[in-house]
PDB file of N, CA and C in Angstrom:
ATOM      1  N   UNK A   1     130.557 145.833 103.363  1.00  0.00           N
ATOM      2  CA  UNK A   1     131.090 144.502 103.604  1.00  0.00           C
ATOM      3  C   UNK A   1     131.156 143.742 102.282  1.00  0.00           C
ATOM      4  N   UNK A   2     132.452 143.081 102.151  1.00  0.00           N
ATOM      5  CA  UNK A   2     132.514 141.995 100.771  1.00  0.00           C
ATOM      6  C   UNK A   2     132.856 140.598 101.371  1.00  0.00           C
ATOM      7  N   UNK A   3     131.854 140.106 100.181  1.00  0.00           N
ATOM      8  CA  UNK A   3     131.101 138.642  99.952  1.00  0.00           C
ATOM      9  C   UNK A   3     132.642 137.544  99.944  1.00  0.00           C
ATOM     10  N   UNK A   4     133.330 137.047 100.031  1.00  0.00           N
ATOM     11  CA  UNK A   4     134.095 136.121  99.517  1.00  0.00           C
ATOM     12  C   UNK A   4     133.320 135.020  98.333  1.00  0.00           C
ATOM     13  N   UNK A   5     132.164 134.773  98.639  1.00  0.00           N
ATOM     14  CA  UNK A   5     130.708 133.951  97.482  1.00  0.00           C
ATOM     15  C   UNK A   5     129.731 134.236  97.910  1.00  0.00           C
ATOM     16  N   UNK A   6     129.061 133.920  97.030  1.00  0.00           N
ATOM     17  CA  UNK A   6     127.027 133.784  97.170  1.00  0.00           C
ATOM     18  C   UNK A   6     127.139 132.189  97.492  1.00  0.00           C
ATOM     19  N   UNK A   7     125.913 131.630  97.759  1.00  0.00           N
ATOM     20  CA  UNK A   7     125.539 130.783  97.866  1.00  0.00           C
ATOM     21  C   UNK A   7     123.923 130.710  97.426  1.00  0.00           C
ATOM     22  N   UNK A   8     123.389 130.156  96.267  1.00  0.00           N
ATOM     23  CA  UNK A   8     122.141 130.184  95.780  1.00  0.00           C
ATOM     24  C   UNK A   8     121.630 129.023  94.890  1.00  0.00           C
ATOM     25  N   UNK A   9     120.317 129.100  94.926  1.00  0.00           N
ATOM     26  CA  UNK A   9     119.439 127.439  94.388  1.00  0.00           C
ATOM     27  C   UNK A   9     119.410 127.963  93.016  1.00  0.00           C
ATOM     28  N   UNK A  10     119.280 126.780  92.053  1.00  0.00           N
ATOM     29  CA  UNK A  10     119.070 126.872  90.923  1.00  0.00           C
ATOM     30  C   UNK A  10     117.634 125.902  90.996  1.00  0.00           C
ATOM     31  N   UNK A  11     117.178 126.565  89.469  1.00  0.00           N
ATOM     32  CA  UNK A  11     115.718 125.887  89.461  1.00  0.00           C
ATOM     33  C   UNK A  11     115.527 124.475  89.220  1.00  0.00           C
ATOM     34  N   UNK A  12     116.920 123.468  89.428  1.00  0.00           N
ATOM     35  CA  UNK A  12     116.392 122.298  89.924  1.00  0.00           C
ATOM     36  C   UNK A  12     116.819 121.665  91.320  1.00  0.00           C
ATOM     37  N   UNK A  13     116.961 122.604  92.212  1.00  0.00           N
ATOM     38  CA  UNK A  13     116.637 122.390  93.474  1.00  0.00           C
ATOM     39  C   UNK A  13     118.328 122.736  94.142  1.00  0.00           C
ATOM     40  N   UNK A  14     119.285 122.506  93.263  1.00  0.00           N
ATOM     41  CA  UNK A  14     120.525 122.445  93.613  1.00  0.00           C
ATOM     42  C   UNK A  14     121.497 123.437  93.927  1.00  0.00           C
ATOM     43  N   UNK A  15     121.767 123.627  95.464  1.00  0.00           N
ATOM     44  CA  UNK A  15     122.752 124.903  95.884  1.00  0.00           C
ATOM     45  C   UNK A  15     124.346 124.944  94.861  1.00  0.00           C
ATOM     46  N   UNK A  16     124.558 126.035  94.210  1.00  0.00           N
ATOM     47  CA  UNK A  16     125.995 126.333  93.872  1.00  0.00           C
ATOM     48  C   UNK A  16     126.137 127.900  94.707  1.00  0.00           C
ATOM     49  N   UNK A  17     127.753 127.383  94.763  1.00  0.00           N
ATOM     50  CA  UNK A  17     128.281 128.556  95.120  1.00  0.00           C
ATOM     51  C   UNK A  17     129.514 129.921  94.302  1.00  0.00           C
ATOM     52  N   UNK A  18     128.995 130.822  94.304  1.00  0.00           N
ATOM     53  CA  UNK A  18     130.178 131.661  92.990  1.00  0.00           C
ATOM     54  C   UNK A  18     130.675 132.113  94.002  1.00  0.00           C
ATOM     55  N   UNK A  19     132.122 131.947  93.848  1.00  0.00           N
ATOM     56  CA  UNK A  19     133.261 132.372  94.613  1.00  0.00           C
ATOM     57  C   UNK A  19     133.479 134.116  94.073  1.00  0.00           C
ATOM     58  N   UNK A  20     134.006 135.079  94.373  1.00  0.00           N
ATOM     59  CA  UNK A  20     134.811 136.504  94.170  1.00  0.00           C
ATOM     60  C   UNK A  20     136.014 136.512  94.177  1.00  0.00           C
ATOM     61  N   UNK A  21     136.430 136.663  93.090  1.00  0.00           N
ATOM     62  CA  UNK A  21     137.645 137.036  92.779  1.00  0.00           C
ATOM     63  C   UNK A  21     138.204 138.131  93.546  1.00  0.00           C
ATOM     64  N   UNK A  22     139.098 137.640  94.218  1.00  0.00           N
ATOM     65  CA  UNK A  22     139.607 138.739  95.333  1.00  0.00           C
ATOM     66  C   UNK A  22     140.570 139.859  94.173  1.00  0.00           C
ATOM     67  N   UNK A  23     141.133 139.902  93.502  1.00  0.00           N
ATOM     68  CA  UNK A  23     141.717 140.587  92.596  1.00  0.00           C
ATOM     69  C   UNK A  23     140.457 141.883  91.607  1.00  0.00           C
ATOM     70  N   UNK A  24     140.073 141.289  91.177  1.00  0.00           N
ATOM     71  CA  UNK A  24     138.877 141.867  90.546  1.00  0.00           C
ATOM     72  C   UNK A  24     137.530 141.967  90.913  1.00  0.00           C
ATOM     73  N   UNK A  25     137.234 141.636  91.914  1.00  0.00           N
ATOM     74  CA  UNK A  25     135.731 141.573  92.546  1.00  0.00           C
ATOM     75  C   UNK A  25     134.866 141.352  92.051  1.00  0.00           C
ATOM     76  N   UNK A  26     135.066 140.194  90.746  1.00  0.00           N
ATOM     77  CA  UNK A  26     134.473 139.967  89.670  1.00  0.00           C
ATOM     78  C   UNK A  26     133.601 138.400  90.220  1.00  0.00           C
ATOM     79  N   UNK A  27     132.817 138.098  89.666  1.00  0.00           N
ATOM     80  CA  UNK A  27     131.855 136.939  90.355  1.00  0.00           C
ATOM     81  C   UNK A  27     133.033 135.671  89.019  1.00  0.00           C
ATOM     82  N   UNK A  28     133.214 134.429  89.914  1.00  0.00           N
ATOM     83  CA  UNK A  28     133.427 133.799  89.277  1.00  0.00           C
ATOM     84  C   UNK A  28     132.942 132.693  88.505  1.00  0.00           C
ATOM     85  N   UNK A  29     133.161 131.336  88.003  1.00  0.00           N
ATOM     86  CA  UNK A  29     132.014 130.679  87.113  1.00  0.00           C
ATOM     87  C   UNK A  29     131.438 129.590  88.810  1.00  0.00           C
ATOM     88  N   UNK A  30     130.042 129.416  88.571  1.00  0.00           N
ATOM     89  CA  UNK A  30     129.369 128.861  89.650  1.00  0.00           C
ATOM     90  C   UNK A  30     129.918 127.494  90.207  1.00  0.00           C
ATOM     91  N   UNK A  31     130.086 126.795  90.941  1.00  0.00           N
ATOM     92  CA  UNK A  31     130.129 125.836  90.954  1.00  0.00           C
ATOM     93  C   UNK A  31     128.959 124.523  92.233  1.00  0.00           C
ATOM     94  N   UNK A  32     128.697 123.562  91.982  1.00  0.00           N
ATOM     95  CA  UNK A  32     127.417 122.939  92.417  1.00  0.00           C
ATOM     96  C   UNK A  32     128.026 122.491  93.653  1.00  0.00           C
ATOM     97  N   UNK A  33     127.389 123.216  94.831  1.00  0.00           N
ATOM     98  CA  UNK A  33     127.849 122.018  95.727  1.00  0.00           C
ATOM     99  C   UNK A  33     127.418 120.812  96.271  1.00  0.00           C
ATOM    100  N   UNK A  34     126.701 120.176  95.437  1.00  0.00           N
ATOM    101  CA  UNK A  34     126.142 118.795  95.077  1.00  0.00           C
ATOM    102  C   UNK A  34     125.122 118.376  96.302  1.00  0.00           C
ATOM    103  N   UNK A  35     124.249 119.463  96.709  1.00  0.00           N
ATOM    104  CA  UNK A  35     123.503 119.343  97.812  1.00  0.00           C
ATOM    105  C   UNK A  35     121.834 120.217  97.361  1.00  0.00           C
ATOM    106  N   UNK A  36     120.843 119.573  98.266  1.00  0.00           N
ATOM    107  CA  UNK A  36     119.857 120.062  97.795  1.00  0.00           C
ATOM    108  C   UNK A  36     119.088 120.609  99.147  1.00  0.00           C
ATOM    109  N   UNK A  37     119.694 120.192 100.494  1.00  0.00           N
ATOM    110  CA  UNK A  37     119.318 121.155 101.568  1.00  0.00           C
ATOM    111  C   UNK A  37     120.686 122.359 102.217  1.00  0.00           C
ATOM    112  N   UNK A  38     119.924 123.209 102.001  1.00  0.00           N
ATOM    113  CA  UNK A  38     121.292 123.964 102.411  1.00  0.00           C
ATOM    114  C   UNK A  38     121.879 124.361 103.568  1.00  0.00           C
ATOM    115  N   UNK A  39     121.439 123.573 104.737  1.00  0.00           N
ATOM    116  CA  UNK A  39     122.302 123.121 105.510  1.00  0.00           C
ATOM    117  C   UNK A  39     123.747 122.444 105.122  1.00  0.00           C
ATOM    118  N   UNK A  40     123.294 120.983 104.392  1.00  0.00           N
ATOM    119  CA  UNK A  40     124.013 120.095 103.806  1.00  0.00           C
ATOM    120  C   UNK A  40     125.100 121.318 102.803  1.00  0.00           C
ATOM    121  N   UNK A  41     124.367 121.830 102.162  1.00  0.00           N
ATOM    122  CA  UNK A  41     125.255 122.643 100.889  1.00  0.00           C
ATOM    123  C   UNK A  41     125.901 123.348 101.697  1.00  0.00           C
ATOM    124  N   UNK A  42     126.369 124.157 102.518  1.00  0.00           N
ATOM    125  CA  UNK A  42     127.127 125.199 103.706  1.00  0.00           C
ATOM    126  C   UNK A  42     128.406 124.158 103.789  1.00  0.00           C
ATOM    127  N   UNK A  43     128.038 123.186 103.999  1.00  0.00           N
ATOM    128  CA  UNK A  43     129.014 122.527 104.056  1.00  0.00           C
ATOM    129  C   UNK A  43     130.296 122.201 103.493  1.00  0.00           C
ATOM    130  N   UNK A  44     130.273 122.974 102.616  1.00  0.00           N
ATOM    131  CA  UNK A  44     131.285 123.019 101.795  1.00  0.00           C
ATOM    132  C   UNK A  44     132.337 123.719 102.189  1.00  0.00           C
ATOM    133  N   UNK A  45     131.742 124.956 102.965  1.00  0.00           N
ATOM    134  CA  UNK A  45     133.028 125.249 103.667  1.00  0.00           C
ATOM    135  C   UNK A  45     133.993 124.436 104.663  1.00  0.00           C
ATOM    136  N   UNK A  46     133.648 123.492 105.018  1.00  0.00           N
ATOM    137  CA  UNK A  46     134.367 122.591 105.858  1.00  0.00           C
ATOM    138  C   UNK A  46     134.840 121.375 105.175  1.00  0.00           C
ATOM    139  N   UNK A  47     134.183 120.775 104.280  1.00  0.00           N
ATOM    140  CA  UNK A  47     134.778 119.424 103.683  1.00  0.00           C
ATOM    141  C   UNK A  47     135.247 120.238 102.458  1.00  0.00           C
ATOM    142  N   UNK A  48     135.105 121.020 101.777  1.00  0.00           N
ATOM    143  CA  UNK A  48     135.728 121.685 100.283  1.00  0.00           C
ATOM    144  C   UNK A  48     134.668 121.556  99.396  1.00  0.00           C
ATOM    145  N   UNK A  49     134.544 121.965  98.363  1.00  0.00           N
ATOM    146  CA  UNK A  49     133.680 122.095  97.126  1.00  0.00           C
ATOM    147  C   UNK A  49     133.796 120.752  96.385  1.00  0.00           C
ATOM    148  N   UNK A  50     132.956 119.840  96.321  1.00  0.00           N
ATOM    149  CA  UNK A  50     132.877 119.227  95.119  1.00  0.00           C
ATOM    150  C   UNK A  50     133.609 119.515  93.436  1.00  0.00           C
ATOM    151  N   UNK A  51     134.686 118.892  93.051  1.00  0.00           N
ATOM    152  CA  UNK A  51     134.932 119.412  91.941  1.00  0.00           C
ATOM    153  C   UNK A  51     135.132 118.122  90.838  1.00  0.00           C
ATOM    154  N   UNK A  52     135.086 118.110  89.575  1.00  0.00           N
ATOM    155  CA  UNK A  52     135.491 116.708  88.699  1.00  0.00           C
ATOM    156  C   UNK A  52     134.374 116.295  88.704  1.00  0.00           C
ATOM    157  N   UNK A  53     134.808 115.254  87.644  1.00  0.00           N
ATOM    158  CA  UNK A  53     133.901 114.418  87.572  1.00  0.00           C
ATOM    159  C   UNK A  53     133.493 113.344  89.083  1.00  0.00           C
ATOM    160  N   UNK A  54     134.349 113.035  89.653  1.00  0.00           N
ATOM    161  CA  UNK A  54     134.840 112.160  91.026  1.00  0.00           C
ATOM    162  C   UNK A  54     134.014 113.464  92.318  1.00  0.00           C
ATOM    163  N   UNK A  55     133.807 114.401  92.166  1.00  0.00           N
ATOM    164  CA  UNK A  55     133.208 115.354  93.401  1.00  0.00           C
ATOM    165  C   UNK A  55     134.025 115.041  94.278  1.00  0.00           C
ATOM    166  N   UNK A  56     135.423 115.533  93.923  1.00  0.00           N
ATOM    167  CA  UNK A  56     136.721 114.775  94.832  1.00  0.00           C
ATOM    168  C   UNK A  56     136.638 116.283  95.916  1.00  0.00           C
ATOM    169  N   UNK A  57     136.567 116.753  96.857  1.00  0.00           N
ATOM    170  CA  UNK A  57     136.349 117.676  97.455  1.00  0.00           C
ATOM    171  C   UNK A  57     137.852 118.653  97.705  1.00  0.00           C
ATOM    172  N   UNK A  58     137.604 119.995  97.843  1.00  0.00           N
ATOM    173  CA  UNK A  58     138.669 121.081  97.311  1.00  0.00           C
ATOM    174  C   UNK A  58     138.476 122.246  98.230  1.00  0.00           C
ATOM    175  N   UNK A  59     139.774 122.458  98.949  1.00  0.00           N
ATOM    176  CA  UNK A  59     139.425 123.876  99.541  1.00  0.00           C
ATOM    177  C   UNK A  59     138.919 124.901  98.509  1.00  0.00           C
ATOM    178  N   UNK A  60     138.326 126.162  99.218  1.00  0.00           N
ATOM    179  CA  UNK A  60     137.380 127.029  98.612  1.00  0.00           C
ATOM    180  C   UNK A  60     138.814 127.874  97.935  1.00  0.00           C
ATOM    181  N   UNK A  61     139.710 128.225  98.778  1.00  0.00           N
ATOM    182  CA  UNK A  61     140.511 128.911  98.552  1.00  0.00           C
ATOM    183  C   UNK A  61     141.268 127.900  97.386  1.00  0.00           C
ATOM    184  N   UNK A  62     141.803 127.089  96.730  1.00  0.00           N
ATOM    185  CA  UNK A  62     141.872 126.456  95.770  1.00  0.00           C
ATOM    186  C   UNK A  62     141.222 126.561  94.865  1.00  0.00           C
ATOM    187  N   UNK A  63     140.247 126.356  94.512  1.00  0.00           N
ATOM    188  CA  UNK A  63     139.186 126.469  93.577  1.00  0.00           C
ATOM    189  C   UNK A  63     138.954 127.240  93.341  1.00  0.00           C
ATOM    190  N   UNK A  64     138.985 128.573  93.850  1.00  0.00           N
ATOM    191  CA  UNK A  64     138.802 130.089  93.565  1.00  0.00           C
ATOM    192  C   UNK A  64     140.113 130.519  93.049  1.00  0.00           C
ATOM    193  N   UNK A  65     141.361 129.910  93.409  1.00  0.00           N
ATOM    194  CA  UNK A  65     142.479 130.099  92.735  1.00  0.00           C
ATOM    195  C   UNK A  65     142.751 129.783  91.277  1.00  0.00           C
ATOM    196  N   UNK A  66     142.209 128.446  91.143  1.00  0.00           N
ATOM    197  CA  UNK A  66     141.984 127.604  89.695  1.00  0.00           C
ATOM    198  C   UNK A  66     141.187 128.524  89.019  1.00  0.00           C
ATOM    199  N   UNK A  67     140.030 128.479  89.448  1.00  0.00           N
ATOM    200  CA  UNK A  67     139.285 129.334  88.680  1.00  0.00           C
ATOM    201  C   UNK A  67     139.640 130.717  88.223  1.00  0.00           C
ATOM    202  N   UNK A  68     140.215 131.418  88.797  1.00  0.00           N
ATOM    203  CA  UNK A  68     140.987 132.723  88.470  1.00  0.00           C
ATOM    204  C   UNK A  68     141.815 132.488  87.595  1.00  0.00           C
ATOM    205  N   UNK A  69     143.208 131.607  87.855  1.00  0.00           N
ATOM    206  CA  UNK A  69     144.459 131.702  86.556  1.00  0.00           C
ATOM    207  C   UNK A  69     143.791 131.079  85.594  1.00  0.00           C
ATOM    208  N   UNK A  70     142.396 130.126  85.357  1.00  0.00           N
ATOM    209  CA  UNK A  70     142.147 129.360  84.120  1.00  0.00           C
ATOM    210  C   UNK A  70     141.016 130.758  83.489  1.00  0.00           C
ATOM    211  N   UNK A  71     140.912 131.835  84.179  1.00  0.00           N
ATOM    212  CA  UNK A  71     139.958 132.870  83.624  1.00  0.00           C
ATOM    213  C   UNK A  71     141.060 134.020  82.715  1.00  0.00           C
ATOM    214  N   UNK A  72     141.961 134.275  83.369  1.00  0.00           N
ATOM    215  CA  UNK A  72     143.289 134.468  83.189  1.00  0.00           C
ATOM    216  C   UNK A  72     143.678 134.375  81.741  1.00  0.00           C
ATOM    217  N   UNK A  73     144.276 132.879  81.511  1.00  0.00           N
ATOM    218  CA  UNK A  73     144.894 132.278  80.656  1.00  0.00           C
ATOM    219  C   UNK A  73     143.447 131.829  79.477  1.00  0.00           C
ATOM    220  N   UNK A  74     142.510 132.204  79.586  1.00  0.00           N
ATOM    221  CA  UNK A  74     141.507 132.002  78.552  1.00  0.00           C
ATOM    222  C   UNK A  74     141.472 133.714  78.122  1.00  0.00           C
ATOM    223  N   UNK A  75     141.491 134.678  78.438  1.00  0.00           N
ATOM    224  CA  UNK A  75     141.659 135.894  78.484  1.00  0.00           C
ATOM    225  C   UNK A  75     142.972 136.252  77.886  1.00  0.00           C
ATOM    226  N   UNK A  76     144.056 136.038  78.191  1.00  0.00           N
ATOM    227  CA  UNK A  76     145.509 136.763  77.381  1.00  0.00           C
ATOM    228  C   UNK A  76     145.153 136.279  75.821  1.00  0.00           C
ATOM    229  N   UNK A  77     146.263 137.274  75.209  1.00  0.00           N
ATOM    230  CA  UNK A  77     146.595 137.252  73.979  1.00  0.00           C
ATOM    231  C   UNK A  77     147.883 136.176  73.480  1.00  0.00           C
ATOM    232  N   UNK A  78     147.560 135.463  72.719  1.00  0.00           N
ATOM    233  CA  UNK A  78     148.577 134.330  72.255  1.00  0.00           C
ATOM    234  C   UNK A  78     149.512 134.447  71.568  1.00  0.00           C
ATOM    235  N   UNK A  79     150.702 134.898  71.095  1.00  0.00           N
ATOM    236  CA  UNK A  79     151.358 134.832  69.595  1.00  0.00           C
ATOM    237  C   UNK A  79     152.328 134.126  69.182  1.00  0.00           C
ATOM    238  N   UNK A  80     152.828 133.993  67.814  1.00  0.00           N
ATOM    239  CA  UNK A  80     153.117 133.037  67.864  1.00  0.00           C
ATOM    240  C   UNK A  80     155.092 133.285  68.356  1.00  0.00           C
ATOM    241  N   UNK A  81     155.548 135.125  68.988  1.00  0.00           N
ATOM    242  CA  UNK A  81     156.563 135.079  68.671  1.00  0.00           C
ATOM    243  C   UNK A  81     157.029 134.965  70.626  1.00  0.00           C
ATOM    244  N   UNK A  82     156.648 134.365  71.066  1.00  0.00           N
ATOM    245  CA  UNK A  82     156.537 133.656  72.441  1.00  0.00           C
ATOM    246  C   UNK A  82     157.561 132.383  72.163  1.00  0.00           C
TER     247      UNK A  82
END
């Protein structure tokens, strides 16, 4: 069976969740879901992930998208005859 994310505490009390790159099955960069019981933190699947500075809330499937093409485009090769 595959994960779509983890969901796990960091050592100051705070649930993030790393999404999987459905393409690469690669873990992606963590993100906080601004909760410290994880009841409350689960929740993210229903209201969206906290993202920004604003914790403006984001489907999962969005944010796992962002996060992929900006992993992407930090990864290719640049030149200048583009």
């Amino acid at each position: 069976m595959r994960w779509d994310y983890y969901l796990h505490k960091r050592k100051n009390g705070v649930y993030y969740v790393e999404f999987i790159d459905k393409a690469s099955g690669k873990k992606l960069s963590a993100r906080s879901a601004g909760e410290t019981d994880k009841v409350k933190a689960e929740l993210w699947k229903i209201n969206g992930i906290p993202t920004g500075r604003l914790g403006k809330p984001r489907p999962m499937e969005e944010a796992a998208r962002v996060e992929s093409v900006t992993r992407a485009m930090r990864k290719a090769e640049l030149n200048s005859a583009c």
